[in-house]
C-alpha atoms as a PDB file:
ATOM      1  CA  UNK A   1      11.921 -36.944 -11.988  1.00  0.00           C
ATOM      2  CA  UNK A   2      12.468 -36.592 -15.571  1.00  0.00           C
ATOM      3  CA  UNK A   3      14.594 -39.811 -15.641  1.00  0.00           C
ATOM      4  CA  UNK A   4      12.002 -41.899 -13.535  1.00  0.00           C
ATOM      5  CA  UNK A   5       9.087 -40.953 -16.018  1.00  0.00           C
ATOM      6  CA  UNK A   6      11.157 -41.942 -19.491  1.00  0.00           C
ATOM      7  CA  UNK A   7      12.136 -45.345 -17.568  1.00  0.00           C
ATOM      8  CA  UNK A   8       8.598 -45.906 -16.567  1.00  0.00           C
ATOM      9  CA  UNK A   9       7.038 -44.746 -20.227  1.00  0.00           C
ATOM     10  CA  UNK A  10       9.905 -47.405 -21.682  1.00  0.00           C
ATOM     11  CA  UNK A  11       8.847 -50.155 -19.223  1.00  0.00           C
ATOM     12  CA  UNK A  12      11.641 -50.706 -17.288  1.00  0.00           C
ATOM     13  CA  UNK A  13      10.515 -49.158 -14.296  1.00  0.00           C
ATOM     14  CA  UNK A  14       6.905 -50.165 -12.866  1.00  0.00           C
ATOM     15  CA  UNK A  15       4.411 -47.432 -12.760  1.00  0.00           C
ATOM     16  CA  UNK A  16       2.984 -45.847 -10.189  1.00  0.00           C
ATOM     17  CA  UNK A  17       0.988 -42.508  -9.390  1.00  0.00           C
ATOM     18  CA  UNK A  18       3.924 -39.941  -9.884  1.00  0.00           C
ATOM     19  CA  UNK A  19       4.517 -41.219 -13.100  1.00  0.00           C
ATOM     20  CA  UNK A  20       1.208 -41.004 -14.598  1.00  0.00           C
ATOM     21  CA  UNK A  21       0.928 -38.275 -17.473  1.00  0.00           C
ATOM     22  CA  UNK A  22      -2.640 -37.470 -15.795  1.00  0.00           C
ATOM     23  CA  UNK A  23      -0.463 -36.006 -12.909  1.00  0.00           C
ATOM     24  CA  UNK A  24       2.171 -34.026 -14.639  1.00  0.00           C
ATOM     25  CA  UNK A  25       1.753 -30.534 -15.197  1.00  0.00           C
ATOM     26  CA  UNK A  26       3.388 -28.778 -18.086  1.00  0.00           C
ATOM     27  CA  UNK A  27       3.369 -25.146 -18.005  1.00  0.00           C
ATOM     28  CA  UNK A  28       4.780 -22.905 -21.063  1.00  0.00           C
ATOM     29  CA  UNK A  29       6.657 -19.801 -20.493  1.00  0.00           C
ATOM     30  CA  UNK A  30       4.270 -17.714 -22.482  1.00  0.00           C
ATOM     31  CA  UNK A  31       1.209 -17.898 -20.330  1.00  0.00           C
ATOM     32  CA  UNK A  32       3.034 -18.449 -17.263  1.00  0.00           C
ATOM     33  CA  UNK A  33       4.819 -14.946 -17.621  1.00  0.00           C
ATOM     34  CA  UNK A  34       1.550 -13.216 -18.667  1.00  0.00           C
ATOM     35  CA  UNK A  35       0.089 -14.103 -15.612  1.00  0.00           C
ATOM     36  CA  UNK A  36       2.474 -12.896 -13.673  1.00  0.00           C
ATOM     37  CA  UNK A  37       3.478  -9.844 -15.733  1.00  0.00           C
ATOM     38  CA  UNK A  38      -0.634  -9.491 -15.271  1.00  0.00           C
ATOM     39  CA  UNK A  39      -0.479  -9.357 -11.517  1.00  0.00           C
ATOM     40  CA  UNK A  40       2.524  -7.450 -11.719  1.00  0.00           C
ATOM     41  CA  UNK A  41       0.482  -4.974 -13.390  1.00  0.00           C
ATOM     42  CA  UNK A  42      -2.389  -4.998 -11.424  1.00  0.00           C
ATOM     43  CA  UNK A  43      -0.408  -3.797  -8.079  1.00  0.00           C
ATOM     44  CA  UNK A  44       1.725  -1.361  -9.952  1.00  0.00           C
ATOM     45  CA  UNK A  45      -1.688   0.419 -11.302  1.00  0.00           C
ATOM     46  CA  UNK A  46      -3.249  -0.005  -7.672  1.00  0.00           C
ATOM     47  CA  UNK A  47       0.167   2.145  -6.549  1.00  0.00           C
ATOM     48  CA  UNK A  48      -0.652   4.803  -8.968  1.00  0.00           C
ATOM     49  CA  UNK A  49      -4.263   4.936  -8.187  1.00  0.00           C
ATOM     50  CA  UNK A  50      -3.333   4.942  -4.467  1.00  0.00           C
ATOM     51  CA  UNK A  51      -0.657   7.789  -5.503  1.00  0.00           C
ATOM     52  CA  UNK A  52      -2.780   9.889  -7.362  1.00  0.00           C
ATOM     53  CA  UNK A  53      -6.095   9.676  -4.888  1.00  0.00           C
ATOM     54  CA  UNK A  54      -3.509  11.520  -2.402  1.00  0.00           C
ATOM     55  CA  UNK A  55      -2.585  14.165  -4.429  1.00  0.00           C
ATOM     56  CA  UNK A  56      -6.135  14.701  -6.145  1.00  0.00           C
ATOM     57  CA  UNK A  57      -7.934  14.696  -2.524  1.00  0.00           C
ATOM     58  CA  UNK A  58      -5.231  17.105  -1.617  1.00  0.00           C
ATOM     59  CA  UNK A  59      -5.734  19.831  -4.400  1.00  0.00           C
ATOM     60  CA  UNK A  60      -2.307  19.214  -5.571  1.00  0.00           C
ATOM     61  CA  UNK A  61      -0.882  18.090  -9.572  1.00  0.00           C
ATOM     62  CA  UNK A  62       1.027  14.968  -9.015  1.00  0.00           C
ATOM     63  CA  UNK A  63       3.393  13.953 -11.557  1.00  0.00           C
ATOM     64  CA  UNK A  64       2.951  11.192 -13.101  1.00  0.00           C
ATOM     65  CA  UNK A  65       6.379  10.144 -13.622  1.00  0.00           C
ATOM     66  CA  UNK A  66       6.910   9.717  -9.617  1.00  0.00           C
ATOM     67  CA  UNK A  67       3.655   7.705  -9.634  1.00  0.00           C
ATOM     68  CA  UNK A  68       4.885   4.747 -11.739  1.00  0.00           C
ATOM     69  CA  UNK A  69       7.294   2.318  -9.579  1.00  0.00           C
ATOM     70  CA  UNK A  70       9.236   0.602 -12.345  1.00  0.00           C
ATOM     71  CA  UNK A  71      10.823  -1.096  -9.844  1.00  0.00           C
ATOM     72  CA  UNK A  72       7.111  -3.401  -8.812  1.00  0.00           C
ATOM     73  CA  UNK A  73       7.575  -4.816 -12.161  1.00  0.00           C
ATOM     74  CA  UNK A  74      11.021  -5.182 -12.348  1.00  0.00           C
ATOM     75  CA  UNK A  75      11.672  -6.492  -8.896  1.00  0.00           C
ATOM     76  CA  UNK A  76       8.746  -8.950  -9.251  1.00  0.00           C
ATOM     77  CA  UNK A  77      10.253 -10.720 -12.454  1.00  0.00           C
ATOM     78  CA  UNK A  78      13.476 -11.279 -10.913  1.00  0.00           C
ATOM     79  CA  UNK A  79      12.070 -12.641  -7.673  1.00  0.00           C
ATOM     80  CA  UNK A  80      10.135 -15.137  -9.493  1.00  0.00           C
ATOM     81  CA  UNK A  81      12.633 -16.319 -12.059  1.00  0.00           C
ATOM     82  CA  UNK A  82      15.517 -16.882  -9.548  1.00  0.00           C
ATOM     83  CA  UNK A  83      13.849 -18.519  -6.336  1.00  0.00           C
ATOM     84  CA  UNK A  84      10.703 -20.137  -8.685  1.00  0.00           C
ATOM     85  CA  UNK A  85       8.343 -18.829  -6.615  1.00  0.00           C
ATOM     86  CA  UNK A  86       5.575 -17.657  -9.236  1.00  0.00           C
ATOM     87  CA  UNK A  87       2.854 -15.218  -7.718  1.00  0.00           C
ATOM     88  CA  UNK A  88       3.161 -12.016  -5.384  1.00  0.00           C
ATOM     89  CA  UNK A  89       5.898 -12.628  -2.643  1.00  0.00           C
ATOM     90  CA  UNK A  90       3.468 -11.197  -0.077  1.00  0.00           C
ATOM     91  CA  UNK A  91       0.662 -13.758  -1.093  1.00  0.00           C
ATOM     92  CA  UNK A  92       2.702 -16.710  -0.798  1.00  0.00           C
ATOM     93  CA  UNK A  93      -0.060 -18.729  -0.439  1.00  0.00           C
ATOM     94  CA  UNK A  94      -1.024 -18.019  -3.498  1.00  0.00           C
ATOM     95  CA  UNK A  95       2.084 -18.416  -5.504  1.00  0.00           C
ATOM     96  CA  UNK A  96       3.017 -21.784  -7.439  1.00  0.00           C
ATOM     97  CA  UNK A  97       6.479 -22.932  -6.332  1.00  0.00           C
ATOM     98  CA  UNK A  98       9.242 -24.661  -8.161  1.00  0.00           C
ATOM     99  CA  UNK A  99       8.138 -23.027 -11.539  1.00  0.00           C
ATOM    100  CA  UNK A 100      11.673 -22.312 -12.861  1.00  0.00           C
ATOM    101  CA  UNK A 101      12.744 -25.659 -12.474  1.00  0.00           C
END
């Protein structure tokens, strides 16, 4: 894709839709991990809410310890950075694909 766009930009290849710059999207790593560290986030403090609501509706301590899942955050990184899949993997619909390209 890469290739096609430099031989179109040095005229050797005739333009078409694809190669327009208006149609490229260029994403940095920065904000593209924030938002997904940020919805990462999101569902690992909707675990703990859910975790804690139990215990506090129960009359019990909870500990808080056993209410963070590490494993939301960690898990979710690693999914996205090996298949490219950016987003939740239950809202695919949602995610952007071929990020990590």
């Amino acid at each position: 894709m890469v290739h096609r766009l430099l031989l179109a930009s040095l005229g050797r290849r005739e333009l078409d839709d694809r190669d327009h710059y208006g149609n490229k999207r260029l994403d940095l790593a920065g904000p593209l991990l924030a938002f997904l560290f940020r919805g990462l986030f999101k569902n690992l403090m909707k675990e703990v809410r859910m975790y804690a609501q139990k215990f506090i509706d129960r009359g019990k301590d909870f500990n808080l310890e056993l209410a963070i899942k590490t494993k939301i955050i960690t898990d979710g990184l690693r999914y996205s950075l090996a298949t490219g899949n950016w987003g939740d993997q239950k809202k695919a619909h949602q995610a952007r694909a071929g990020v990590s390209q």
